[in-house]
C-alpha atoms as a PDB file:
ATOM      1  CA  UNK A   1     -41.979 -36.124  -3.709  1.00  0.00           C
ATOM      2  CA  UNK A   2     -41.808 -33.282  -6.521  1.00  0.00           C
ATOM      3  CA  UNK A   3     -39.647 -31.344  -4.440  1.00  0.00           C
ATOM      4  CA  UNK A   4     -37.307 -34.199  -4.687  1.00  0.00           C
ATOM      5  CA  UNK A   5     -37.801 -33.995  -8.152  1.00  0.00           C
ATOM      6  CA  UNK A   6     -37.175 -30.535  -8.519  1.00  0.00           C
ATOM      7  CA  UNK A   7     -34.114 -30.437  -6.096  1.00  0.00           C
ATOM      8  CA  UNK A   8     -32.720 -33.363  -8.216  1.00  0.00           C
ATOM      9  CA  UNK A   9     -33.332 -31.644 -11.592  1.00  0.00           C
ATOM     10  CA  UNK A  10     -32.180 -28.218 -10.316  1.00  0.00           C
ATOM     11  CA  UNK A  11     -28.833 -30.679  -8.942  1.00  0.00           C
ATOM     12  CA  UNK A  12     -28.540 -32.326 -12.382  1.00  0.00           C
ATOM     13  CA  UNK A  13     -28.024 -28.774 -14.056  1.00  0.00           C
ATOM     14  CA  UNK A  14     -25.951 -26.691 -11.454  1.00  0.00           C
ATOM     15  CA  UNK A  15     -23.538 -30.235 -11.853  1.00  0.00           C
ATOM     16  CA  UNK A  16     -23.641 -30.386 -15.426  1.00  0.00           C
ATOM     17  CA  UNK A  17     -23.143 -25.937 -15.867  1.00  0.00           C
ATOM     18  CA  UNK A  18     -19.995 -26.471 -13.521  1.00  0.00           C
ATOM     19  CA  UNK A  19     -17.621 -27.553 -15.848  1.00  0.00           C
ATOM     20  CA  UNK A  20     -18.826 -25.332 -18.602  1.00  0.00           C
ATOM     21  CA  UNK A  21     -17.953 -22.535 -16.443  1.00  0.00           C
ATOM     22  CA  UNK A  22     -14.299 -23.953 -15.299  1.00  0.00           C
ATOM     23  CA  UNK A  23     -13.495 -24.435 -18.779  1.00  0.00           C
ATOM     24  CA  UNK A  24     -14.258 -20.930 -20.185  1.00  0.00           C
ATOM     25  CA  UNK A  25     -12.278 -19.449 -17.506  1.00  0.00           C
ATOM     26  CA  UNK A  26      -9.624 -21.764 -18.159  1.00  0.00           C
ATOM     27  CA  UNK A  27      -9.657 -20.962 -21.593  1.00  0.00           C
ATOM     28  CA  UNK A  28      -9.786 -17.194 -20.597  1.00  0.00           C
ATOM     29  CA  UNK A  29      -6.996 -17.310 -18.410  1.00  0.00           C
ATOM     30  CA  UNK A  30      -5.067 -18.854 -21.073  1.00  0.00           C
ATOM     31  CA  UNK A  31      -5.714 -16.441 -23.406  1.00  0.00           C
ATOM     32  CA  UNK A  32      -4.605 -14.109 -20.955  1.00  0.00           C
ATOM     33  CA  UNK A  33      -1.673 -15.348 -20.133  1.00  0.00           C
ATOM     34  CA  UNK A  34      -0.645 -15.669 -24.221  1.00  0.00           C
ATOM     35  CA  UNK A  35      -1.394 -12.217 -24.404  1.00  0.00           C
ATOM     36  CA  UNK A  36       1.075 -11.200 -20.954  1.00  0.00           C
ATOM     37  CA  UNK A  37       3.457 -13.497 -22.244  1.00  0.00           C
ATOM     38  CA  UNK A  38       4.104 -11.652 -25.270  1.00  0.00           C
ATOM     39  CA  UNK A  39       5.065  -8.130 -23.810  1.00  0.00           C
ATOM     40  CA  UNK A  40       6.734  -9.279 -20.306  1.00  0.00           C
ATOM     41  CA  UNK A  41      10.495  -9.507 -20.899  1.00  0.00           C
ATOM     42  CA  UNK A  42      11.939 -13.615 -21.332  1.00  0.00           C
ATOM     43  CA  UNK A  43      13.811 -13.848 -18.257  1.00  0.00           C
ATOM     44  CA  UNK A  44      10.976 -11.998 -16.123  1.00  0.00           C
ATOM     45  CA  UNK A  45       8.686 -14.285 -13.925  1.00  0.00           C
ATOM     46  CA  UNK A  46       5.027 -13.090 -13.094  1.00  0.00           C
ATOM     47  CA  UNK A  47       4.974 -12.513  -9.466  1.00  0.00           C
ATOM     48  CA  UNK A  48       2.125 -11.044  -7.051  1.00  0.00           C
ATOM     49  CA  UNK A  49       1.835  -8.076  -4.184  1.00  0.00           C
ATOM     50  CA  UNK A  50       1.721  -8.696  -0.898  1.00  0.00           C
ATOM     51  CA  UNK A  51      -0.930  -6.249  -0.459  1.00  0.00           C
ATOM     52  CA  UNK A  52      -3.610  -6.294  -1.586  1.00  0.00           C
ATOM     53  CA  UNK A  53      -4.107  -9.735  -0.056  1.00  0.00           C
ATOM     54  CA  UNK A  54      -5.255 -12.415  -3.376  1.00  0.00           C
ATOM     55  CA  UNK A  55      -4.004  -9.609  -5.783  1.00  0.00           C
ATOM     56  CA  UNK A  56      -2.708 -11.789  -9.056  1.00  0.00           C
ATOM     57  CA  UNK A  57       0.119 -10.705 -11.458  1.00  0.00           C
ATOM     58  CA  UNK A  58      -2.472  -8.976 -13.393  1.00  0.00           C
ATOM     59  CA  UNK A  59      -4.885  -6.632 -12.848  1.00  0.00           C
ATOM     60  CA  UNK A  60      -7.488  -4.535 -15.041  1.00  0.00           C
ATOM     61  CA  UNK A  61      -8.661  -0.831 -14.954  1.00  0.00           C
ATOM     62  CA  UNK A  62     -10.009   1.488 -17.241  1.00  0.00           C
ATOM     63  CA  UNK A  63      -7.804   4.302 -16.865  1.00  0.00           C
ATOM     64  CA  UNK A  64      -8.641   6.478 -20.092  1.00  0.00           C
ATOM     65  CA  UNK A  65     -12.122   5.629 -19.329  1.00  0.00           C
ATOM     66  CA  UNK A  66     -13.094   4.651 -22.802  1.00  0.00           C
ATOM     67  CA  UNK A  67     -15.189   1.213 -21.940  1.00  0.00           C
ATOM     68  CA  UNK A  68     -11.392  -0.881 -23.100  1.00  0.00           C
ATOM     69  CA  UNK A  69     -10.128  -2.171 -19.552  1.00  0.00           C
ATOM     70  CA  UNK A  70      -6.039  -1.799 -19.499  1.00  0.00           C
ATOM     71  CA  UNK A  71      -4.439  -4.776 -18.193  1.00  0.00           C
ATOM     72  CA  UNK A  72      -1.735  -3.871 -15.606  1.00  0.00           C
ATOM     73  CA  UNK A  73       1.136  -6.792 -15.072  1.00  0.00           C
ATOM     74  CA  UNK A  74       3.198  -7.542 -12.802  1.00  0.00           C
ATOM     75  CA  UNK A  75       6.828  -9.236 -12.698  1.00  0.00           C
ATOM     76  CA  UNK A  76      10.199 -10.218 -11.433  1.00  0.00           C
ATOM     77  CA  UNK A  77      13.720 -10.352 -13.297  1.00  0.00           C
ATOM     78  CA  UNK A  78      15.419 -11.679 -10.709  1.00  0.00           C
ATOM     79  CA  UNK A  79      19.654 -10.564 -10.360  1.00  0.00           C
ATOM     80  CA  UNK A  80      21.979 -13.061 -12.115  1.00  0.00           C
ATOM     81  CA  UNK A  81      24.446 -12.868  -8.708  1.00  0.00           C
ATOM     82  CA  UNK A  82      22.119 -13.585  -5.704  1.00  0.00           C
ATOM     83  CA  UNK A  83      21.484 -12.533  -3.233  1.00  0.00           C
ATOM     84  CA  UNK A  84      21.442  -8.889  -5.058  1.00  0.00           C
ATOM     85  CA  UNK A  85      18.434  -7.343  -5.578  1.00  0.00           C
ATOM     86  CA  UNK A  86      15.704  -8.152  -8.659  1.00  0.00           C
ATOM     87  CA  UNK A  87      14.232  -5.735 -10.668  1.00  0.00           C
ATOM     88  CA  UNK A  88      10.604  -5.122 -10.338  1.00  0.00           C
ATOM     89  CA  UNK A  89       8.611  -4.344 -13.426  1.00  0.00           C
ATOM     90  CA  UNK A  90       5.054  -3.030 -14.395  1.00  0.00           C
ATOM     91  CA  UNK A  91       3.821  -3.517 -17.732  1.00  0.00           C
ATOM     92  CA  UNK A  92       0.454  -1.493 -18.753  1.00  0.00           C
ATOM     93  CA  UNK A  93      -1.229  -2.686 -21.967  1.00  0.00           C
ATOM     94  CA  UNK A  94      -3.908  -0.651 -23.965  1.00  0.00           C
ATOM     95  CA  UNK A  95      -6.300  -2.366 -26.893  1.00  0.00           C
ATOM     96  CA  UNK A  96      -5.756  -0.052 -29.862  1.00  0.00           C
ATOM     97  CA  UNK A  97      -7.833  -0.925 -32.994  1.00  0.00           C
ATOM     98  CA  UNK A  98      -8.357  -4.883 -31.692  1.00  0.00           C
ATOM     99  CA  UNK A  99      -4.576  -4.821 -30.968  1.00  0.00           C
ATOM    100  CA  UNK A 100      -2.921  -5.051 -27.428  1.00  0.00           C
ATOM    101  CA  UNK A 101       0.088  -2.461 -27.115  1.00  0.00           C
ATOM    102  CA  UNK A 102       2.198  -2.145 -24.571  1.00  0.00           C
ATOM    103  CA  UNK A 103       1.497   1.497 -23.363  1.00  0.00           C
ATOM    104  CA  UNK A 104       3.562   2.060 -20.099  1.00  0.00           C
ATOM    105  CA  UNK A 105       6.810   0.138 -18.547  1.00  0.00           C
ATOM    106  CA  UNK A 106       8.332   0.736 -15.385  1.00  0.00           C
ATOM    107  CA  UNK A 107      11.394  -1.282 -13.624  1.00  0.00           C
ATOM    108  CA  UNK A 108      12.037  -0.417 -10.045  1.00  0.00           C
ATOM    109  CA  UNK A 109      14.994  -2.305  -8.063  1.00  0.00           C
ATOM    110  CA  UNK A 110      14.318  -4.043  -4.628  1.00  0.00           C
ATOM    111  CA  UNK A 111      13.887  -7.365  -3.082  1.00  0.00           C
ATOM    112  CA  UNK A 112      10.278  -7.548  -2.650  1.00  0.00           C
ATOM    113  CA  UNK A 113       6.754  -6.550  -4.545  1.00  0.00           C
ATOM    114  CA  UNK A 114       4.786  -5.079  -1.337  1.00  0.00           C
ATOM    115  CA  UNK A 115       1.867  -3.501  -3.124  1.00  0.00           C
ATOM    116  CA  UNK A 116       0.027  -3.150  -6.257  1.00  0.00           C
ATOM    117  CA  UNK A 117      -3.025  -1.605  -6.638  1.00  0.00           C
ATOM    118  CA  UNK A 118      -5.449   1.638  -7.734  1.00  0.00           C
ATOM    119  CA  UNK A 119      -7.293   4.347  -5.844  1.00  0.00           C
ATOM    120  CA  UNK A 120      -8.218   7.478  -6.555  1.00  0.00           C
ATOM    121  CA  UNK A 121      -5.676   9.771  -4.559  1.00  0.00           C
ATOM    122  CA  UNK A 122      -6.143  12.875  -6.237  1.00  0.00           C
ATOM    123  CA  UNK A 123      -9.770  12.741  -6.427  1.00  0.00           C
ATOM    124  CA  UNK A 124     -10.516  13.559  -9.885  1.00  0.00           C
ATOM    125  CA  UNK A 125     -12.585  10.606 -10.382  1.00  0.00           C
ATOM    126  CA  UNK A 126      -9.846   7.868 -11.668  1.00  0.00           C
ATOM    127  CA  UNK A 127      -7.512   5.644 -10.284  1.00  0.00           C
ATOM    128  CA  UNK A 128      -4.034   6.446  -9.948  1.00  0.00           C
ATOM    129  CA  UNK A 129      -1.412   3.233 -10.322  1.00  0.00           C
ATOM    130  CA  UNK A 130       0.341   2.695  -6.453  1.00  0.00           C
ATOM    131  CA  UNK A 131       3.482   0.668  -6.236  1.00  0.00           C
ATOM    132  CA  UNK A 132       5.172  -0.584  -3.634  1.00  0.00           C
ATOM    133  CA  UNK A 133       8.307  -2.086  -3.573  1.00  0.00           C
ATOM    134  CA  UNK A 134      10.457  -3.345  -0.787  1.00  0.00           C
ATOM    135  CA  UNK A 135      14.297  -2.172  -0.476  1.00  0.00           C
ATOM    136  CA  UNK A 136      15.302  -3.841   2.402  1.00  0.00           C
ATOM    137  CA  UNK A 137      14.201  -5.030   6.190  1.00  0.00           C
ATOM    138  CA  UNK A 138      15.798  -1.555   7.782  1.00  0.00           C
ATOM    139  CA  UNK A 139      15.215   0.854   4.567  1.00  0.00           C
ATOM    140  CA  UNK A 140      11.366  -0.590   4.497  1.00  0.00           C
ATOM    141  CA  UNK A 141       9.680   0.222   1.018  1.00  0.00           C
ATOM    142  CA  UNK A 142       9.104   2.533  -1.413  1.00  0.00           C
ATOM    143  CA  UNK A 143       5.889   3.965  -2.426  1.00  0.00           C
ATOM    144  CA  UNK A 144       5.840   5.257  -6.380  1.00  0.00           C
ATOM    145  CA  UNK A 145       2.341   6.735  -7.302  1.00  0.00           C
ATOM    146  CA  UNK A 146       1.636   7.184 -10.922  1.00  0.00           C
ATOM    147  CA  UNK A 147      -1.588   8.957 -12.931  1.00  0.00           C
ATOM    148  CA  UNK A 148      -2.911   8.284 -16.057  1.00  0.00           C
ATOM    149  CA  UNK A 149      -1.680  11.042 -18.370  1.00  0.00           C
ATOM    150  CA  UNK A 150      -1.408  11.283 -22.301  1.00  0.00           C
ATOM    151  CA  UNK A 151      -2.190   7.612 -22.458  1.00  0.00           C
ATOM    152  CA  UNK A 152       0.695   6.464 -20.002  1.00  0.00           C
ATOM    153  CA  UNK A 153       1.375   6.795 -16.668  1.00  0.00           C
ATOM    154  CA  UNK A 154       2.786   9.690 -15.260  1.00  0.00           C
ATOM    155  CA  UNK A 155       4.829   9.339 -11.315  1.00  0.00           C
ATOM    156  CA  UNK A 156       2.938  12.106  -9.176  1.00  0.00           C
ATOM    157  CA  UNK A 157       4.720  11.034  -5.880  1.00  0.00           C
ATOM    158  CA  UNK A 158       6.730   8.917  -3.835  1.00  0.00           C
ATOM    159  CA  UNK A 159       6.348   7.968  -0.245  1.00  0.00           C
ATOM    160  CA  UNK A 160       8.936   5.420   1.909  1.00  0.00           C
ATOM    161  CA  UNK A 161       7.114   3.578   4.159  1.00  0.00           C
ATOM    162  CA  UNK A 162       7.459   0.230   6.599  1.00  0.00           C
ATOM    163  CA  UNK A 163       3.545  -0.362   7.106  1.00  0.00           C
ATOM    164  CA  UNK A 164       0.581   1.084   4.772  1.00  0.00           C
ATOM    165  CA  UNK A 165      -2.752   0.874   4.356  1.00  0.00           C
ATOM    166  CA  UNK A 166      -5.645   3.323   2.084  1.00  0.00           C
ATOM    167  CA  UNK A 167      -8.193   4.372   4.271  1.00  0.00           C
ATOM    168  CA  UNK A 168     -11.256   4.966   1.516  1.00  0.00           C
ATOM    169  CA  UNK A 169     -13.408   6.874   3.249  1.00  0.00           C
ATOM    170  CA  UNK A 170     -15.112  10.453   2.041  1.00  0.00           C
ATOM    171  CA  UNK A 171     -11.526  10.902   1.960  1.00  0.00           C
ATOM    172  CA  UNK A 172      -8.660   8.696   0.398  1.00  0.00           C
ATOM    173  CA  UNK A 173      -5.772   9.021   2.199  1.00  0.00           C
ATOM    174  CA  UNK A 174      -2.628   7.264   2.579  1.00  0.00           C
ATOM    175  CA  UNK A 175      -1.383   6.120   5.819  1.00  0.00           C
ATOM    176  CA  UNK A 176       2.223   5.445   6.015  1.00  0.00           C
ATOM    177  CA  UNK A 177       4.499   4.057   8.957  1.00  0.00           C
ATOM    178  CA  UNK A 178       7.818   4.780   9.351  1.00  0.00           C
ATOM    179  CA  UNK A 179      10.033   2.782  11.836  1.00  0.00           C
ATOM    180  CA  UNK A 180      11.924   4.665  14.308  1.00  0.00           C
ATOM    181  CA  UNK A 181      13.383   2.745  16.892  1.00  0.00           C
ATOM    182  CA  UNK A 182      12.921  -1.658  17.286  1.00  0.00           C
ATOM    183  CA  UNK A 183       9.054  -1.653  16.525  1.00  0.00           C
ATOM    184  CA  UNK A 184       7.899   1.867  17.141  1.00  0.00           C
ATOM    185  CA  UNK A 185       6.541   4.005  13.987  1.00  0.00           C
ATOM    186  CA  UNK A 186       6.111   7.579  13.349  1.00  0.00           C
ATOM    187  CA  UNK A 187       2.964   7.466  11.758  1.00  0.00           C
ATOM    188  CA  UNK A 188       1.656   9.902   8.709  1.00  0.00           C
ATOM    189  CA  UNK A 189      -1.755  10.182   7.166  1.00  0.00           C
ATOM    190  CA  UNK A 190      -1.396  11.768   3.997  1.00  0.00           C
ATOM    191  CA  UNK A 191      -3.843  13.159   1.231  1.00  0.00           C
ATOM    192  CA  UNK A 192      -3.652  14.871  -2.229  1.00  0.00           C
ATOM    193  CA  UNK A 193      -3.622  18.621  -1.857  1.00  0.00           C
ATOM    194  CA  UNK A 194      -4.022  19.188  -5.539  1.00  0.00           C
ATOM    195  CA  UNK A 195      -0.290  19.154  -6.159  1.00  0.00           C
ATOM    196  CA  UNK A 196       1.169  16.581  -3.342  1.00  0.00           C
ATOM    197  CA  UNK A 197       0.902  14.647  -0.702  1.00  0.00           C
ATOM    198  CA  UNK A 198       0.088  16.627   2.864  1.00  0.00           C
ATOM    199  CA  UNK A 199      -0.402  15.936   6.401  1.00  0.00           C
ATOM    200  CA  UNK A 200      -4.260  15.767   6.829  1.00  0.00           C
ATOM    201  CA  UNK A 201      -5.417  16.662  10.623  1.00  0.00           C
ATOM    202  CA  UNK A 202      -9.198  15.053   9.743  1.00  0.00           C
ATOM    203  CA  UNK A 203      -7.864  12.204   8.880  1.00  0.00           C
ATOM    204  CA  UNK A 204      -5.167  11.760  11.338  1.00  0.00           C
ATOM    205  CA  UNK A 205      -7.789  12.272  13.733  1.00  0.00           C
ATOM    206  CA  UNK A 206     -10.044   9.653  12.827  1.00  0.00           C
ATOM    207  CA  UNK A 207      -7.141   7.220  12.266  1.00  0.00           C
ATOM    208  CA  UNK A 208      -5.573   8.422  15.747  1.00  0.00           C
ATOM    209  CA  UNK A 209      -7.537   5.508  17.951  1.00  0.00           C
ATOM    210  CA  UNK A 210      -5.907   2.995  15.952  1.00  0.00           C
ATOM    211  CA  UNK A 211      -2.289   4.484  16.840  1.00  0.00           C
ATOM    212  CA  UNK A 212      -3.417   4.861  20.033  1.00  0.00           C
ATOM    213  CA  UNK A 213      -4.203   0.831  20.453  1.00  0.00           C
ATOM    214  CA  UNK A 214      -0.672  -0.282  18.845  1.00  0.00           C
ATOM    215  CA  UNK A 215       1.377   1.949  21.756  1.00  0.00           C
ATOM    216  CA  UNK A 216      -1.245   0.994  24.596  1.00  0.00           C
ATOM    217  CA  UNK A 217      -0.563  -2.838  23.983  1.00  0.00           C
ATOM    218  CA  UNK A 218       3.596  -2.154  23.362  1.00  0.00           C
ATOM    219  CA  UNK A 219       3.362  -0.546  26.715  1.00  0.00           C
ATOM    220  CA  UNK A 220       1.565  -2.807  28.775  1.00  0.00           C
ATOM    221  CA  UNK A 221       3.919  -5.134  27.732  1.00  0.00           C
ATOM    222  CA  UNK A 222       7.635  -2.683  27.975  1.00  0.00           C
ATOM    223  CA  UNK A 223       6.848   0.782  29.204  1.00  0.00           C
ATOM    224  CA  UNK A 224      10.027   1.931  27.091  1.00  0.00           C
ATOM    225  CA  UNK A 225      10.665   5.851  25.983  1.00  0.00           C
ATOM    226  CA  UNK A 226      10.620   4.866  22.641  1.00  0.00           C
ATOM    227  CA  UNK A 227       6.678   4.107  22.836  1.00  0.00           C
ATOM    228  CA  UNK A 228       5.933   7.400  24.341  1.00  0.00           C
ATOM    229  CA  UNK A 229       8.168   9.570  22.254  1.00  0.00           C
ATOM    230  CA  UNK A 230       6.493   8.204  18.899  1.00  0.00           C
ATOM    231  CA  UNK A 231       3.022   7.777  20.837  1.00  0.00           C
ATOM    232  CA  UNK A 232       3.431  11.859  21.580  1.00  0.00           C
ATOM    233  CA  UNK A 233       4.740  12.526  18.233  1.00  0.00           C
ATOM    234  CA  UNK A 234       0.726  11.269  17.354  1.00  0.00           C
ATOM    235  CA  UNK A 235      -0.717  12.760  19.587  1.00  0.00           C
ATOM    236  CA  UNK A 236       0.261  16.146  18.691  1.00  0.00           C
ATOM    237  CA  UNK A 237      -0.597  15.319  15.118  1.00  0.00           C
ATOM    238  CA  UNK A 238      -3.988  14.246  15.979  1.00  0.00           C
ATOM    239  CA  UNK A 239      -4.034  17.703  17.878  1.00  0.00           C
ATOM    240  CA  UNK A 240      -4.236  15.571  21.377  1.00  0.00           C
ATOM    241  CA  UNK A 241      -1.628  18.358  23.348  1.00  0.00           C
ATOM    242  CA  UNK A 242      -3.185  16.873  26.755  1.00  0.00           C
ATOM    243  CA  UNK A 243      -2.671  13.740  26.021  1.00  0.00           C
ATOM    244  CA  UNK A 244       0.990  14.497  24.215  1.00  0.00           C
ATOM    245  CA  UNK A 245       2.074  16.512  27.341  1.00  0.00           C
ATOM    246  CA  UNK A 246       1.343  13.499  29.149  1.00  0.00           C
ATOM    247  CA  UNK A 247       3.727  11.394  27.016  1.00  0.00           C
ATOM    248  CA  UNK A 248       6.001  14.028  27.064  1.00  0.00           C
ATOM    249  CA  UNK A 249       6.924  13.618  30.293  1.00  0.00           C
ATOM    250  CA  UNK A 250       6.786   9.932  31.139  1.00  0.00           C
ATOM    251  CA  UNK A 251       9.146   9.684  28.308  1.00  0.00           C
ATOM    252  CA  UNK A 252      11.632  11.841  29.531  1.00  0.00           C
ATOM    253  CA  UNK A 253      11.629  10.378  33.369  1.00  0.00           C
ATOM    254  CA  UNK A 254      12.445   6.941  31.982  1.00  0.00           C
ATOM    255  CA  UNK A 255      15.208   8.726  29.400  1.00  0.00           C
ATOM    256  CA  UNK A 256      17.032  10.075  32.685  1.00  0.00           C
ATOM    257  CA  UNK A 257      16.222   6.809  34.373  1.00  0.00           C
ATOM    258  CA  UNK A 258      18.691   5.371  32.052  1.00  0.00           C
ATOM    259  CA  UNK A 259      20.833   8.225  31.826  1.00  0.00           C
ATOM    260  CA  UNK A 260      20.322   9.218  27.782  1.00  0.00           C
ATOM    261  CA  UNK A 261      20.740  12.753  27.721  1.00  0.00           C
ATOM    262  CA  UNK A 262      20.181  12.951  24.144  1.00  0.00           C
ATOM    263  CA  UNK A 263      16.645  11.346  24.032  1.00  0.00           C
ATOM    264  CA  UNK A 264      15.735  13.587  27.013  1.00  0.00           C
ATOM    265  CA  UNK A 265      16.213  16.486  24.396  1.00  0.00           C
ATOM    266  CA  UNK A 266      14.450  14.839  21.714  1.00  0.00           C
ATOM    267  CA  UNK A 267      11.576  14.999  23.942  1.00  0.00           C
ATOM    268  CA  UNK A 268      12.609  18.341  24.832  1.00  0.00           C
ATOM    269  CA  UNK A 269      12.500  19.349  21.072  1.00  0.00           C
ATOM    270  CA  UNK A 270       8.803  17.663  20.953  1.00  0.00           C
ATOM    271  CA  UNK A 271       7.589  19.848  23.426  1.00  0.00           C
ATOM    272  CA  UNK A 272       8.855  22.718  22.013  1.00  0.00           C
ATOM    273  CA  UNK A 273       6.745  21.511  18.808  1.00  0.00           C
ATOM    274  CA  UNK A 274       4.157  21.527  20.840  1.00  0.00           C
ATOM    275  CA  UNK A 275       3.977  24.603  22.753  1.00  0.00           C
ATOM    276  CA  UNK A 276       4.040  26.112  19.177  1.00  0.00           C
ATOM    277  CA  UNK A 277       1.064  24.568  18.192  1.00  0.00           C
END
């Protein structure tokens, strides 16, 4: 019987604390949103990534690491002729003396936000700003990567890409797929060298498997030159040269096959690269 009581009580206040919670956040959020509202242009519309998955509009990070969270924002000023492209803006605000300022704006044309997020690429301890935007279903997107610098942000690099994704291990790297032919990818894992972006072998090599399953199921399914050109283009980054001589050549019997003369010397090319190595 008292733990009837007790459940009941304990019940009553979780029920009653509920809607004392919802309404401070709503009241936070709407304080937010006055405070957005004031810097984002008139004609602009908030709008959110597509990666991170459940990333909103706005985001915050403490990027001169002074305690004061910047709020990073997100938006949309869509063209006045459609279907052209929108412009794709990034507001940064900074609290200076109890006072939000707008510290940072960047406007990037495309027809898509794909990413919008922080990581620390050049591992010095804080988060750079990563952007992507989409230009178009055949160009893919465009990766912008900006660092905090002087109390702005400061573009360190820029990376096209079709597919991403951070890996955020010892290491952060970036790896970035490009699209070759119908739905094969040269594939790139890249990491801060202290002045750009590189090719990193360690990396690449503990990424490889996951290369390795994409081409295994396209092939079951179409055993087409395409997969084994890009799948050998991998493999010989991942430092694989059995495995790429392999590809090599069942690449180039299916490129005579079907009589394309200048894929078999692609592949020709690629073995070249790799007799070098």
């Amino acid at each position: 019987m008292k733990k009837i009581i007790l459940f009941t009580i304990l019940a009553s206040i979780i029920l009653n604390l509920s809607p004392i919670f919802t309404h401070a956040e709503e009241k936070l959020n709407k304080e937010l949103l006055k405070i957005i509202n004031e810097f984002v242009p008139p004609n602009s519309i908030l709008v959110s990534p597509e990666e991170p998955k459940s990333t909103k509009p706005y985001k915050f990070y403490d990027f001169n690491q002074d305690g004061q969270e910047e709020i990073i924002i997100t938006f949309e000023i869509k063209a006045k002729e459609q279907p052209n492209p929108s412009q794709f803006g990034v507001i940064v605000l900074r609290k200076e003396n109890e006072r939000w300022e707008k510290t940072w704006e960047n406007l990037t044309q495309g027809v898509g936000l794909d990413y919008s997020g922080v990581a620390d690429i050049t591992g010095d301890g804080i988060k750079e700003y990563l952007l992507g935007v989409t230009i178009g279903a055949s160009a893919g997107n465009k990766l912008e990567i900006f660092q905090w610098n002087n109390n702005s942000l400061k573009m360190i690099a820029e990376v096209p890409y079709h597919m991403m994704e951070l890996l955020r291990n010892k290491k952060v790297g970036i790896v970035v797929w490009q699209r070759y032919i119908a739905d094969t990818y040269f594939v790139d894992v890249l990491k801060w060298n202290g002045e750009k972006l590189i090719l990193d072998e360690e990396l690449y090599s503990s990424y490889y498997p996951a290369i390795e399953k994409f081409y295994k199921e396209k092939i079951s399914r179409m055993e087409a030159w395409f997969y084994w050109y890009t799948l050998a283009d991998a493999q010989i980054k991942a430092n694989l040269f059995g495995k790429a001589r392999i590809s090599i050549q069942k690449g180039i019997t299916l490129a005579e096959q079907l009589s394309l003369p200048d894929e078999v010397e692609n592949f020709e090319k690629l073995s070249n690269k790799l007799e070098k190595r």
